[in-house]
C-alpha atoms as a PDB file:
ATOM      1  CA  UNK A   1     -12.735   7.920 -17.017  1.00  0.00           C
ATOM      2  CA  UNK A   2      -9.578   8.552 -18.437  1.00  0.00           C
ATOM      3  CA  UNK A   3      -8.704   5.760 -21.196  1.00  0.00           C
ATOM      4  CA  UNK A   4      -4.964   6.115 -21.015  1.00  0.00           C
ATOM      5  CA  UNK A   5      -5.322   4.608 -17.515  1.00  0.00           C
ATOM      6  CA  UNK A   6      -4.580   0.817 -18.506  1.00  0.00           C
ATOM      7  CA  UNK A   7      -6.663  -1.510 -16.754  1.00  0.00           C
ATOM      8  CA  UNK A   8      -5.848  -5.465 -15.589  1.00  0.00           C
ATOM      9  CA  UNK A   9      -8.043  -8.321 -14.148  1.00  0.00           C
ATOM     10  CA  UNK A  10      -6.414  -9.058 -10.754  1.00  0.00           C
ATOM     11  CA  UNK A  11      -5.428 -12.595 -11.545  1.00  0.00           C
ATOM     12  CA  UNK A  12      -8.517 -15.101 -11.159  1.00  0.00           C
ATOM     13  CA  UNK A  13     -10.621 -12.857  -9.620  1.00  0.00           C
ATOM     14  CA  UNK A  14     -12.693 -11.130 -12.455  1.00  0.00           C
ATOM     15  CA  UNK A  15     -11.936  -7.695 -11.003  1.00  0.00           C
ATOM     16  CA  UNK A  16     -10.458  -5.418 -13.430  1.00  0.00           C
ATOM     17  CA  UNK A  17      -8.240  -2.655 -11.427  1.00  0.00           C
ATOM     18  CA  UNK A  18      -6.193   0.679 -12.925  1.00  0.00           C
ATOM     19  CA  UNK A  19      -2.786   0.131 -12.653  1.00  0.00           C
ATOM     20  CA  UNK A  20      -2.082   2.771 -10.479  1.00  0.00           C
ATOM     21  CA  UNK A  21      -4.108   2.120  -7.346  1.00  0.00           C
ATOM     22  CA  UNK A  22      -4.343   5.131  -4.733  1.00  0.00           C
ATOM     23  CA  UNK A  23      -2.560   4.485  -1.834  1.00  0.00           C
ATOM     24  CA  UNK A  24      -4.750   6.466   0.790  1.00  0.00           C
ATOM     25  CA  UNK A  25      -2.218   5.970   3.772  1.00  0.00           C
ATOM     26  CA  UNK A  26      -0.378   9.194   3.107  1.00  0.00           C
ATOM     27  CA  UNK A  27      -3.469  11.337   3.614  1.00  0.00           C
ATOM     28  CA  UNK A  28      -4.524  10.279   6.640  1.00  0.00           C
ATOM     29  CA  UNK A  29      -3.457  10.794   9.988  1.00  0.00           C
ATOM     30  CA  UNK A  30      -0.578   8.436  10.381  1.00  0.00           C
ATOM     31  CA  UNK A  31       1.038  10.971   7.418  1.00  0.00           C
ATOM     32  CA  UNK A  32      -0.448  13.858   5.933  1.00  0.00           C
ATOM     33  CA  UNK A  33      -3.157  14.284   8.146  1.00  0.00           C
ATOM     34  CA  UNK A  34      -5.340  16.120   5.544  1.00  0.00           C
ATOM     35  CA  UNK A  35      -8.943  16.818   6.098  1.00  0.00           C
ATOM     36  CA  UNK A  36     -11.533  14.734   4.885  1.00  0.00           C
ATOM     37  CA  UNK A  37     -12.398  17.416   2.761  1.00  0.00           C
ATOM     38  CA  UNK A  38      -8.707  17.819   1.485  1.00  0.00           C
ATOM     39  CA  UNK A  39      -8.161  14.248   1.382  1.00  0.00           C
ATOM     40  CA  UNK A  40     -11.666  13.288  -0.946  1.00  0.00           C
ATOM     41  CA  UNK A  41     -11.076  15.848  -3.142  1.00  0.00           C
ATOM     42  CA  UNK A  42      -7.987  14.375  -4.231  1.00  0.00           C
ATOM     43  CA  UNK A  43      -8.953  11.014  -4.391  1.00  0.00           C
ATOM     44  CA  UNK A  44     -11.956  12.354  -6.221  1.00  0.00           C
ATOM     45  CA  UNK A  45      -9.522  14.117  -8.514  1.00  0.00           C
ATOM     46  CA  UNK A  46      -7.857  11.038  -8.931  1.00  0.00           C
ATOM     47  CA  UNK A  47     -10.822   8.642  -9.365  1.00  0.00           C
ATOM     48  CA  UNK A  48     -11.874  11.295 -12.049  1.00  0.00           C
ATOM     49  CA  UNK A  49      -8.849  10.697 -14.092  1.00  0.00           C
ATOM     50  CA  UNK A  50      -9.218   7.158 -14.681  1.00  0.00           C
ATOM     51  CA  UNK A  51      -7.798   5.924 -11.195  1.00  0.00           C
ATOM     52  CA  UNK A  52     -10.603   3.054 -10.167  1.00  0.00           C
ATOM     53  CA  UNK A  53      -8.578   1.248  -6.768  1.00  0.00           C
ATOM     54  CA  UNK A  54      -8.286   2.276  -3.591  1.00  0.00           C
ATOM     55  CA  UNK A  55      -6.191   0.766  -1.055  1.00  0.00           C
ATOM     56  CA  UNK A  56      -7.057   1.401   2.235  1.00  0.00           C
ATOM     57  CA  UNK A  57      -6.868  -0.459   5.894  1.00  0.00           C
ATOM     58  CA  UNK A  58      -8.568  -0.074   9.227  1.00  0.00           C
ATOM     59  CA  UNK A  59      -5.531   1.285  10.651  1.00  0.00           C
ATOM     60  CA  UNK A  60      -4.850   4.267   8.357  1.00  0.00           C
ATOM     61  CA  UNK A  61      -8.193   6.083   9.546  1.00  0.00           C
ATOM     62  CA  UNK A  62      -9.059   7.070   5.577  1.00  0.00           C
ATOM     63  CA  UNK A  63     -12.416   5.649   5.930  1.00  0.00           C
ATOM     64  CA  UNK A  64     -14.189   9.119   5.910  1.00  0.00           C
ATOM     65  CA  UNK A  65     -12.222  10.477   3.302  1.00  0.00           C
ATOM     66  CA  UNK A  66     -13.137   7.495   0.945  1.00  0.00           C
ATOM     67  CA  UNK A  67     -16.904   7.766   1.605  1.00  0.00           C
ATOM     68  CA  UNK A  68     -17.218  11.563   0.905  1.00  0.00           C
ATOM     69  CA  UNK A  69     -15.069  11.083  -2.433  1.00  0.00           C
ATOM     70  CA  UNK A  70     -17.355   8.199  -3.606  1.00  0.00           C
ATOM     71  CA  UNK A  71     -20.288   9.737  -2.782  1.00  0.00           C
ATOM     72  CA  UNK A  72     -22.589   9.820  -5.758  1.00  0.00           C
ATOM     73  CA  UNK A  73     -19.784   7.786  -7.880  1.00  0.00           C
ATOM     74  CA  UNK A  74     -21.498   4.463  -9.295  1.00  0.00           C
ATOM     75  CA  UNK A  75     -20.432   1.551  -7.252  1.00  0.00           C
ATOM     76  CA  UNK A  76     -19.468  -0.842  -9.910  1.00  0.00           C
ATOM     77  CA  UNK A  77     -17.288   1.711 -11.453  1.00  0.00           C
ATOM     78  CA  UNK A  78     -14.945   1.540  -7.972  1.00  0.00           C
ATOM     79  CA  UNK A  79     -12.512  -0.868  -6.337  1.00  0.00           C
ATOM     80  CA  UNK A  80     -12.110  -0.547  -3.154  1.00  0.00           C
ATOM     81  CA  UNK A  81      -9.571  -2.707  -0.400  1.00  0.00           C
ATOM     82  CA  UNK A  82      -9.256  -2.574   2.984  1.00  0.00           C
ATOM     83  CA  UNK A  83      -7.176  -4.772   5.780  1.00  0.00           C
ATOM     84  CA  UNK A  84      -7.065  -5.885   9.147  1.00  0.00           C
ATOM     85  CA  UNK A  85      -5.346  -7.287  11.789  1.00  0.00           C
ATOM     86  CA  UNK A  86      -8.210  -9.456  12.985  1.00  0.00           C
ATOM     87  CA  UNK A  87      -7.601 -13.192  13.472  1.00  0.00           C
ATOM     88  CA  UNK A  88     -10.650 -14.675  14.790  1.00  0.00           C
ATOM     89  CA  UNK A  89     -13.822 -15.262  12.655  1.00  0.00           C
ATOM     90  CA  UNK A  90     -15.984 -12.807  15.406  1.00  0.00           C
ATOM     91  CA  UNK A  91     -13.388  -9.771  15.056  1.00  0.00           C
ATOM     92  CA  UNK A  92     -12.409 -10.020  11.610  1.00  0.00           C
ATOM     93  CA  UNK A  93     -16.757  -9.992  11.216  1.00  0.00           C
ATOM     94  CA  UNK A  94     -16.684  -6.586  12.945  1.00  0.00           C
ATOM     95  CA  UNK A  95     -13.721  -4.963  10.743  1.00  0.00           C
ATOM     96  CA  UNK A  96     -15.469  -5.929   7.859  1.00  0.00           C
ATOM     97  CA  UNK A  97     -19.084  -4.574   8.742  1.00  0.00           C
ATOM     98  CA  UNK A  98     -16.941  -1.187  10.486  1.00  0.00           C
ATOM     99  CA  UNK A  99     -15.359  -0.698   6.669  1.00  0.00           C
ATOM    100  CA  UNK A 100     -19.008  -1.250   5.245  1.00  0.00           C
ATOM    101  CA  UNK A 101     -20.518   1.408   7.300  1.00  0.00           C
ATOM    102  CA  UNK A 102     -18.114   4.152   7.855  1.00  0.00           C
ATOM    103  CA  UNK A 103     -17.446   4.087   4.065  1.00  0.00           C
ATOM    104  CA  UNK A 104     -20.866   3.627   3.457  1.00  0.00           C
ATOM    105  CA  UNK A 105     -20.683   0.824   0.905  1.00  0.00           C
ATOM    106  CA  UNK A 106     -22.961  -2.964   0.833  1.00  0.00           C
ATOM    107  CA  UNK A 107     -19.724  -4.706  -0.128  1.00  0.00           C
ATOM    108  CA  UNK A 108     -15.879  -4.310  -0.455  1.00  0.00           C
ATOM    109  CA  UNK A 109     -13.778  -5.567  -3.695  1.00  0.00           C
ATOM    110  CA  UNK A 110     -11.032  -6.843  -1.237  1.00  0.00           C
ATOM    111  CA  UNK A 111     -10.711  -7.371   2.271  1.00  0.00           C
ATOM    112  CA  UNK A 112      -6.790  -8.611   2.993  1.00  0.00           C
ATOM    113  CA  UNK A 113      -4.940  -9.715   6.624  1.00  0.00           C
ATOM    114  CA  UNK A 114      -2.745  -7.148   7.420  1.00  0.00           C
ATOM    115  CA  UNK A 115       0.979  -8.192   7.333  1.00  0.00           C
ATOM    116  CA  UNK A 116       1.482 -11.553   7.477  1.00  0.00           C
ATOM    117  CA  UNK A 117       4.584 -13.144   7.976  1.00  0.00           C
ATOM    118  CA  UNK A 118       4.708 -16.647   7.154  1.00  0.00           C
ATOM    119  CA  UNK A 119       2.684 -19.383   6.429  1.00  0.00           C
ATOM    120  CA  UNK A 120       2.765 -20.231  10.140  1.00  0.00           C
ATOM    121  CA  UNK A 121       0.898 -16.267  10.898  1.00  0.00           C
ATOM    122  CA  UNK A 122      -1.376 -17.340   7.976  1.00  0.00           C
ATOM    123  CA  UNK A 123      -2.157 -20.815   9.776  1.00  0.00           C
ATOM    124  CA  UNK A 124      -2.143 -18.567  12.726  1.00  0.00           C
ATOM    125  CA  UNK A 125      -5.507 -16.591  11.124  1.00  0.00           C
ATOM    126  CA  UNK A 126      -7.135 -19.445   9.829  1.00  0.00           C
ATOM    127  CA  UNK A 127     -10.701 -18.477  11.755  1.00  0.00           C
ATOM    128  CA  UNK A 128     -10.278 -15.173   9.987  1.00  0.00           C
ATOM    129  CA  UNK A 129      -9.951 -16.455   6.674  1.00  0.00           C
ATOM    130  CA  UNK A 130     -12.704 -18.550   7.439  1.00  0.00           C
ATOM    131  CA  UNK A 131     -15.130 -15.554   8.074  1.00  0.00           C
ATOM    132  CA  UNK A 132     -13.645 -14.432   4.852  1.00  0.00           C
ATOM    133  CA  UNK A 133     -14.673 -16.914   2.942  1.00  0.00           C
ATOM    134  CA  UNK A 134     -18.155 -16.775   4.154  1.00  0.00           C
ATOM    135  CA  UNK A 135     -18.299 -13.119   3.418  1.00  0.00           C
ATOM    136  CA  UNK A 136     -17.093 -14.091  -0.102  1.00  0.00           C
ATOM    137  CA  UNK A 137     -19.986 -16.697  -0.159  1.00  0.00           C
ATOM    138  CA  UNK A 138     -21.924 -14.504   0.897  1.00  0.00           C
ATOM    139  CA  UNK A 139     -20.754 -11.331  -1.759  1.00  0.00           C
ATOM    140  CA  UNK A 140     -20.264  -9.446   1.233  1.00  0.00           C
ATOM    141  CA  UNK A 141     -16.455  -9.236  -0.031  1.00  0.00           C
ATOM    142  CA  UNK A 142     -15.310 -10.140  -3.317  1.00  0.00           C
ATOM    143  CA  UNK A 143     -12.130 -11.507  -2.832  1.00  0.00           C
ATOM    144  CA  UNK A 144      -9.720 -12.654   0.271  1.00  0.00           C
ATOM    145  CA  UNK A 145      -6.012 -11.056  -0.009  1.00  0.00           C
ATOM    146  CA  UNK A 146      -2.975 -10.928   2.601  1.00  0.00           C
ATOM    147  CA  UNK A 147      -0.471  -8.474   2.486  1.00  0.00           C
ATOM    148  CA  UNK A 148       2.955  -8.946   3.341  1.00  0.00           C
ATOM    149  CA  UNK A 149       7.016  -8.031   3.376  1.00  0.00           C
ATOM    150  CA  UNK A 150       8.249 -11.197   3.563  1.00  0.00           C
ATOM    151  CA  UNK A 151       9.499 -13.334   0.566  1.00  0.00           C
ATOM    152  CA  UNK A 152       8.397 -16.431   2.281  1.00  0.00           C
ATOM    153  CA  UNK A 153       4.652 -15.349   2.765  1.00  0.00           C
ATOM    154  CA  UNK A 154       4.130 -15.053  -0.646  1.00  0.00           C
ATOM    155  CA  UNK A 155       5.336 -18.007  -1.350  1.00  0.00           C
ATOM    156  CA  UNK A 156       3.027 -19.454   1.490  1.00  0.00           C
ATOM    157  CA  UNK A 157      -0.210 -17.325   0.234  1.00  0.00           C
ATOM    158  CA  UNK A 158       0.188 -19.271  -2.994  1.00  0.00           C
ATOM    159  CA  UNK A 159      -0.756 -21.965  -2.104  1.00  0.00           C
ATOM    160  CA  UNK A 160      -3.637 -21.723  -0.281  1.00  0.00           C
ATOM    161  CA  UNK A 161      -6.696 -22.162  -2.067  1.00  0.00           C
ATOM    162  CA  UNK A 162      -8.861 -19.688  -0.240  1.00  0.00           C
ATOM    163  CA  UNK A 163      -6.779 -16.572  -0.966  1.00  0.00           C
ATOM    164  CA  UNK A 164      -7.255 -14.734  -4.125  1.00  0.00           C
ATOM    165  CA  UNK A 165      -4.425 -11.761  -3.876  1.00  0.00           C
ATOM    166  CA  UNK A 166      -1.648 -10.935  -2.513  1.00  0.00           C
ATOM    167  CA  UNK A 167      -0.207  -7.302  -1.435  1.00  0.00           C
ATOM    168  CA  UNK A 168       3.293  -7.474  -1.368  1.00  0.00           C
ATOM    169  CA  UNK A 169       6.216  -5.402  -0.814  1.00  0.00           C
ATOM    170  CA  UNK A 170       8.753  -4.608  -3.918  1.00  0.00           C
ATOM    171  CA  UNK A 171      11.262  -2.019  -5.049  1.00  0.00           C
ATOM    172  CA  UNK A 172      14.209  -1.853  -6.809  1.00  0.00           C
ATOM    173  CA  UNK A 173      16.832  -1.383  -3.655  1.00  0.00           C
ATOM    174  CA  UNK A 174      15.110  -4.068  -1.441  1.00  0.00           C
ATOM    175  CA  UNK A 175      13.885  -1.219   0.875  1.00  0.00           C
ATOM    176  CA  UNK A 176      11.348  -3.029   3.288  1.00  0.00           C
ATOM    177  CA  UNK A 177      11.454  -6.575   2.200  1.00  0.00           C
ATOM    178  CA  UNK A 178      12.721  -8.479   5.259  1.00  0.00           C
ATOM    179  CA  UNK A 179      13.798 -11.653   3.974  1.00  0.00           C
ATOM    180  CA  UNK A 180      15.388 -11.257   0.983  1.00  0.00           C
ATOM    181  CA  UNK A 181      16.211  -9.721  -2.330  1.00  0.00           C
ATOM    182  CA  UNK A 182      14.018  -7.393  -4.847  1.00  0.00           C
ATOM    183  CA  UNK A 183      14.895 -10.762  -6.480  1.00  0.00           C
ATOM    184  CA  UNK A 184      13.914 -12.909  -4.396  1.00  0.00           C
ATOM    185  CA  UNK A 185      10.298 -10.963  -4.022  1.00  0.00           C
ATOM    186  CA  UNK A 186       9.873 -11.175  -7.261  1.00  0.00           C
ATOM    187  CA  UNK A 187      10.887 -14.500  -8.068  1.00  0.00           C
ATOM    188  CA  UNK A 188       8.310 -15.332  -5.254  1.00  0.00           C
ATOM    189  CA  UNK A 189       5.796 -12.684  -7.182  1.00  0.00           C
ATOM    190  CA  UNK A 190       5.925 -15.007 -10.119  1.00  0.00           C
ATOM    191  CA  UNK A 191       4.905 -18.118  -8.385  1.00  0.00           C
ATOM    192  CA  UNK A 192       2.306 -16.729  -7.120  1.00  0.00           C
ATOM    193  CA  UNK A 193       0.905 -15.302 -10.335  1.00  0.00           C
ATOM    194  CA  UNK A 194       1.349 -18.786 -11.920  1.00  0.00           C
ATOM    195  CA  UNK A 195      -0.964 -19.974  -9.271  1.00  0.00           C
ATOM    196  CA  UNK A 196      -3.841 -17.369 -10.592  1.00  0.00           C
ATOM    197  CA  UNK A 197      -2.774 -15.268  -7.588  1.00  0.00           C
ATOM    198  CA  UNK A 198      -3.860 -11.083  -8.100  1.00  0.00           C
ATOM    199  CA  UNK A 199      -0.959  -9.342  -7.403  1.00  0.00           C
ATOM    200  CA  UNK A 200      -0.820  -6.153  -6.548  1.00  0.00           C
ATOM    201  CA  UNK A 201       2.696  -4.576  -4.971  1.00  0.00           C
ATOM    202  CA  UNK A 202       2.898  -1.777  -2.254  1.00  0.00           C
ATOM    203  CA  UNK A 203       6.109   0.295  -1.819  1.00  0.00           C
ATOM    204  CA  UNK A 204       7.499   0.715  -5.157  1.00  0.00           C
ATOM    205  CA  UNK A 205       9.416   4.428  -3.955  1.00  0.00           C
ATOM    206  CA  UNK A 206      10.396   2.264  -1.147  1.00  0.00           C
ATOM    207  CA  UNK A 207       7.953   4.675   1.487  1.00  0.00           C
ATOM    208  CA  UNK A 208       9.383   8.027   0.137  1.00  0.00           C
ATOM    209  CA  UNK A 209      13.013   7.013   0.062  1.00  0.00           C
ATOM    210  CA  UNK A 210      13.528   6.967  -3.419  1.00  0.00           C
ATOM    211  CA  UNK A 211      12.339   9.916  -3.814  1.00  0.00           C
ATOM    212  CA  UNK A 212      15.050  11.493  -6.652  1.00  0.00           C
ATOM    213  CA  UNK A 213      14.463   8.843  -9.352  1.00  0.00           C
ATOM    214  CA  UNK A 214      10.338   8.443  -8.503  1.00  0.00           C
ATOM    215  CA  UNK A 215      10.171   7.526 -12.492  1.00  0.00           C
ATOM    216  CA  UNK A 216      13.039   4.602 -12.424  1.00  0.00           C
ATOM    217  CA  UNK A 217      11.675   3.306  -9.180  1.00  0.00           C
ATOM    218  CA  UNK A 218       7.671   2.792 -10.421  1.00  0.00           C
ATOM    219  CA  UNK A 219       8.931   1.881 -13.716  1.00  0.00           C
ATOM    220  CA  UNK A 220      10.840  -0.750 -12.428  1.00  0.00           C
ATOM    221  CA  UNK A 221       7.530  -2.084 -10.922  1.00  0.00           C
ATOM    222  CA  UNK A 222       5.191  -1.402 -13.726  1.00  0.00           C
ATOM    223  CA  UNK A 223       7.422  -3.864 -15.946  1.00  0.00           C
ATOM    224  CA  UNK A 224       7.241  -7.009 -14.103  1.00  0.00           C
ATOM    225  CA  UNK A 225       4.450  -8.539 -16.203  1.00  0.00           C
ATOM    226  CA  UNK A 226       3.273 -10.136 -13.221  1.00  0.00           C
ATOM    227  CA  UNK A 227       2.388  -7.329 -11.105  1.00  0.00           C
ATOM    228  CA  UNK A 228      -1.625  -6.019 -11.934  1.00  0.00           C
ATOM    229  CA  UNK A 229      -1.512  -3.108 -10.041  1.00  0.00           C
ATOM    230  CA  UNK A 230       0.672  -0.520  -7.559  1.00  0.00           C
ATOM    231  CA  UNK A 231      -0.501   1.071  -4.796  1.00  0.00           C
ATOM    232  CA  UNK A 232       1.434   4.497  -4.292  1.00  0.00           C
ATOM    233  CA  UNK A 233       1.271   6.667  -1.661  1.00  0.00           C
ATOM    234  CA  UNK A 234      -0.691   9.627  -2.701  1.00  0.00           C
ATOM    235  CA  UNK A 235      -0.853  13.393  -0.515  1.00  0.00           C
ATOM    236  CA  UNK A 236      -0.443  16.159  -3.253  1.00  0.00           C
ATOM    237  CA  UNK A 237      -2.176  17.338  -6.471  1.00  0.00           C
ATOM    238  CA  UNK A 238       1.499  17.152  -7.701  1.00  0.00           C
ATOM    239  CA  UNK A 239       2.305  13.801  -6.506  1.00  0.00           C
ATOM    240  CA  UNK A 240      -0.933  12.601  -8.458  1.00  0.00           C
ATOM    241  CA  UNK A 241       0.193  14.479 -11.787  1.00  0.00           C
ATOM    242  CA  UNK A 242       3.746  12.899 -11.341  1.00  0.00           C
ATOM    243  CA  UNK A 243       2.467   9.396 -10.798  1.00  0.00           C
ATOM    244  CA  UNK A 244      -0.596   9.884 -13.716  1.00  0.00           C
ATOM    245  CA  UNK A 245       1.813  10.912 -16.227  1.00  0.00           C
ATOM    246  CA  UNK A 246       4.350   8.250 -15.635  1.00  0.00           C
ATOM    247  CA  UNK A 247       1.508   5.436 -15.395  1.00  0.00           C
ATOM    248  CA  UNK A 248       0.022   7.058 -18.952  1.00  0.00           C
ATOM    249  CA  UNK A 249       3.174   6.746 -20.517  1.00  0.00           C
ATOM    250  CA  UNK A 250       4.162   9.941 -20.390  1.00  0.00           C
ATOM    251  CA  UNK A 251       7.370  11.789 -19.385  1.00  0.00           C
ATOM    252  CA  UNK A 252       6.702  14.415 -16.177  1.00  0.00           C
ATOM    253  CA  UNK A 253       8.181  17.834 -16.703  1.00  0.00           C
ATOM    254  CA  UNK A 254      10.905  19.016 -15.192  1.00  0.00           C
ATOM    255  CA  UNK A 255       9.025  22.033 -13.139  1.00  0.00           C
ATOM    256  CA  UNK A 256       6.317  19.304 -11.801  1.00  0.00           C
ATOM    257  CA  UNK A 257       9.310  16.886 -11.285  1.00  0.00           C
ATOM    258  CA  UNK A 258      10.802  19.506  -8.846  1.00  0.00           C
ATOM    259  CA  UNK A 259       7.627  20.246  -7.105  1.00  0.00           C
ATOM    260  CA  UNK A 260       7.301  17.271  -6.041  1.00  0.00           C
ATOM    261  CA  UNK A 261      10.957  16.899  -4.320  1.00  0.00           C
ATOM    262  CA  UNK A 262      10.057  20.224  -2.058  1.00  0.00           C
ATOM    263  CA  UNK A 263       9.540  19.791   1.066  1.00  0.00           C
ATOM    264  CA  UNK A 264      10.226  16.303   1.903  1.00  0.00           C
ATOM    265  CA  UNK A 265      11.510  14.972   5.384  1.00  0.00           C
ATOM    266  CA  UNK A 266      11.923  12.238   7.680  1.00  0.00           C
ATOM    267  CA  UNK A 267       8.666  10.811   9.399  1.00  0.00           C
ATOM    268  CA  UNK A 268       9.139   8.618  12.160  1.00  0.00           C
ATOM    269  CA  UNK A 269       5.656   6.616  12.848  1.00  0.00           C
ATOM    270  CA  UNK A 270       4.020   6.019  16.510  1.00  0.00           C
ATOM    271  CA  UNK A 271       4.920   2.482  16.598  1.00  0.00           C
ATOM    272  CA  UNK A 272       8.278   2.908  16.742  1.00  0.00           C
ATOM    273  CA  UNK A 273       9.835   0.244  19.311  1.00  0.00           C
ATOM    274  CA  UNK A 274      13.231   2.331  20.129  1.00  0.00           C
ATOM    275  CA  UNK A 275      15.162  -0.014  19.119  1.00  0.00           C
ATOM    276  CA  UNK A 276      18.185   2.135  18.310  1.00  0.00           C
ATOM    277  CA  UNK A 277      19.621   0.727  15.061  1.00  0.00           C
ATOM    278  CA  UNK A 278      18.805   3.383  13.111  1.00  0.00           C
ATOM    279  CA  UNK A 279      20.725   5.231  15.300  1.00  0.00           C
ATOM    280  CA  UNK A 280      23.624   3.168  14.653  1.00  0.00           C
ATOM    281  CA  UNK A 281      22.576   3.027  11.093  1.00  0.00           C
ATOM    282  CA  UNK A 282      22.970   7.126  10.772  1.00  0.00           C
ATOM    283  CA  UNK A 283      26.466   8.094   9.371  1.00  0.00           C
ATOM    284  CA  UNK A 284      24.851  12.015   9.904  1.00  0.00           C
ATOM    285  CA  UNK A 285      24.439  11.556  14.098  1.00  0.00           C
ATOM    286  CA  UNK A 286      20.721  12.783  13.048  1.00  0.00           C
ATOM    287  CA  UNK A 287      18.947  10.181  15.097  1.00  0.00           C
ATOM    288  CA  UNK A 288      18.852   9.719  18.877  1.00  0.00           C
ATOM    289  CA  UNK A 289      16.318   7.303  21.281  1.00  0.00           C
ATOM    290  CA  UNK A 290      13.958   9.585  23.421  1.00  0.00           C
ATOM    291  CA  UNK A 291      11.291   7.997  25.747  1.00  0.00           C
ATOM    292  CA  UNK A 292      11.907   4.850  24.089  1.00  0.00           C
ATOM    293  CA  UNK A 293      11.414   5.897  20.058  1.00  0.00           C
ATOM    294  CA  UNK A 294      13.168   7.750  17.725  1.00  0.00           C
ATOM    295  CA  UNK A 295      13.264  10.961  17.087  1.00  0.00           C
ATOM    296  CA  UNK A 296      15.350  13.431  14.259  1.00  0.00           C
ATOM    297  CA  UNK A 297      17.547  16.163  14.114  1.00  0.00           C
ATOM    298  CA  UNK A 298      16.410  18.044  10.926  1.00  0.00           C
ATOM    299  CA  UNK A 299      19.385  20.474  10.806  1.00  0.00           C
ATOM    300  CA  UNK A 300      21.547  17.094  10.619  1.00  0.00           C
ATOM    301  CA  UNK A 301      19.171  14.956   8.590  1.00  0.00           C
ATOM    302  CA  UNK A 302      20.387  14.777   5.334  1.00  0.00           C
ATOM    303  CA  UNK A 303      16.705  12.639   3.488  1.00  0.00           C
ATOM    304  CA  UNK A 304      19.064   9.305   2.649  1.00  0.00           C
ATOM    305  CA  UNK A 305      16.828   6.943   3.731  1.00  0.00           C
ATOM    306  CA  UNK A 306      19.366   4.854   5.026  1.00  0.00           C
ATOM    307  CA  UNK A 307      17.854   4.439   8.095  1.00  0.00           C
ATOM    308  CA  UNK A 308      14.732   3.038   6.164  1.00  0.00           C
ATOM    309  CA  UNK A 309      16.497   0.490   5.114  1.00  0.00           C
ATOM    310  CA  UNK A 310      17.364  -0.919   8.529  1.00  0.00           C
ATOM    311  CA  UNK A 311      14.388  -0.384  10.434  1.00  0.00           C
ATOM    312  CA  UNK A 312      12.786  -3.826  11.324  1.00  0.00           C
ATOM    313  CA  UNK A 313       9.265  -2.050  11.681  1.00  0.00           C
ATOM    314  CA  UNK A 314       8.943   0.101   8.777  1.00  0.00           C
ATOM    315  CA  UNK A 315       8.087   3.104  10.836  1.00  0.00           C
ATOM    316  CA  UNK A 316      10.850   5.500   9.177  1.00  0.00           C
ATOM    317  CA  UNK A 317       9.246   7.117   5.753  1.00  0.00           C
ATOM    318  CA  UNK A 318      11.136  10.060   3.664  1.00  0.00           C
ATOM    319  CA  UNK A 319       7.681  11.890   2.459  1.00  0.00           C
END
């Protein structure tokens, strides 16, 4: 392990976490689509360079890529979180035992809802929670998280008793949070940590579109003092050097600070509703509705992320 990798204790819970955490979305097939082959040997890379968390959800389909890059890794050296929809006690049972076996593990560090809302969603999932907590009891999981883009369900997470983390959203231009300001999030962030809340944010390069000042944007996150870890989306060797050398204190160089702005372009995710205002949004005329989503014109697209910003489902990424 790499010793310039700072580590934290996620608030209360006794579980000490790098502050980078590798974001495994990007590799899988919502994103990057890399093979599990491709896809563990970078988290392995990572994990061998003092990376120890691993954010993953049932969604992303990173499972397999997760179990071949721990393979033969001690267990206790690892943390690893996962997420699901689930809110009943019987289905939220099955997500957890379907992360246990298809990464191949006897327990999981975290096991969070998957975007909550409010505190009426978190009522809303109360039987999940509950199956949670027995799983906690039972050291099935080690600790019960939600994660979230709203301002307000942080603020509602805080204060129930039962949840040990949250996963919320925060960068510098507000990209993603719903209900508020980067101020407001982490005004909310705060609270929570003075309630012994684990906090650990998502979205720091604001899913890709802040993309020319990667440095300012996860430096911005890595100095709230209340913030234990990041999760950053990870799909490159490159992107792992960038984010490595900025989390060790280090400045990138300019040729591996270029690399890493190659190639980038505007994914629009399946669950896209159509909704059209990023169509309205787009000062370029790159976006039109087809079949009911949206799809780009490349030759007009011009990366800005603009149309990020606007989208109520957080299907439009510049990676």
């Amino acid at each position: 392990m790499n010793p310039s990798i700072k580590k934290r204790s996620l608030g209360r819970t006794g579980i000490m976490v790098s502050r980078l955490c590798f974001g495994t979305l990007t590799i899988g097939p919502l994103q990057a689509n890399l093979s599990i082959q491709q896809g563990a040997s970078l988290i392995r890379t990572a994990l061998e360079r003092g990376v120890n968390f691993l954010d993953t959800a049932e969604l992303y389909g990173t499972y397999p890529h997760i179990r071949q890059a721990i393979s033969g890794m001690c267990r206790s050296d690892l943390v690893i979180a996962s997420r699901s929809y689930d809110y009943t006690y019987g289905d939220m049972k099955k997500s957890v035992a379907h992360a246990l076996r298809c990464i191949g593990v006897d327990y999981l560090d975290l096991f969070l809802l998957h975007e909550q809302e409010s505190g009426l969603t978190l009522k809303g999932h109360a039987d999940a929670i509950r199956y949670l907590k027995d799983a906690r009891d039972a050291g099935i999981i080690r600790a019960i998280g939600v994660s979230t883009h709203y301002v307000q369900c942080v603020k509602a997470a805080a204060m129930i008793p039962e949840i040990d983390v949250i996963h919320p959203l925060l960068n510098y231009s507000g990209i993603g949070i719903v209900d508020g300001t980067p101020e407001d999030m982490v005004s909310a962030i705060e609270y929570a940590h003075l309630h012994g809340k684990g906090i650990y944010s998502m979205k720091a390069i604001g899913g890709g579109a802040l993309y020319r000042d990667v440095q300012g944007a996860l430096e911005f996150v890595m100095n709230q003092p209340c913030i234990d870890s990041i999760a950053v989306g990870i799909k490159t060797l490159d992107e792992l050097e960038m984010n490595l050398a900025i989390f060790e204190g280090r400045k990138p160089d300019k040729a591996l600070c270029n690399r890493t702005r190659l190639n980038k372009a505007l994914i629009i995710e399946p669950w896209c509703t159509g909704c059209g205002k990023c169509v309205t949004r787009c000062s370029q005329g790159a976006l039109k509705i087809v079949q009911g989503r949206a799809v780009v014109d490349k030759g007009k697209c011009v990366l800005c992320g603009y149309c990020q910003a606007i989208c109520p489902e957080m299907c439009m990424k510049v990676v």
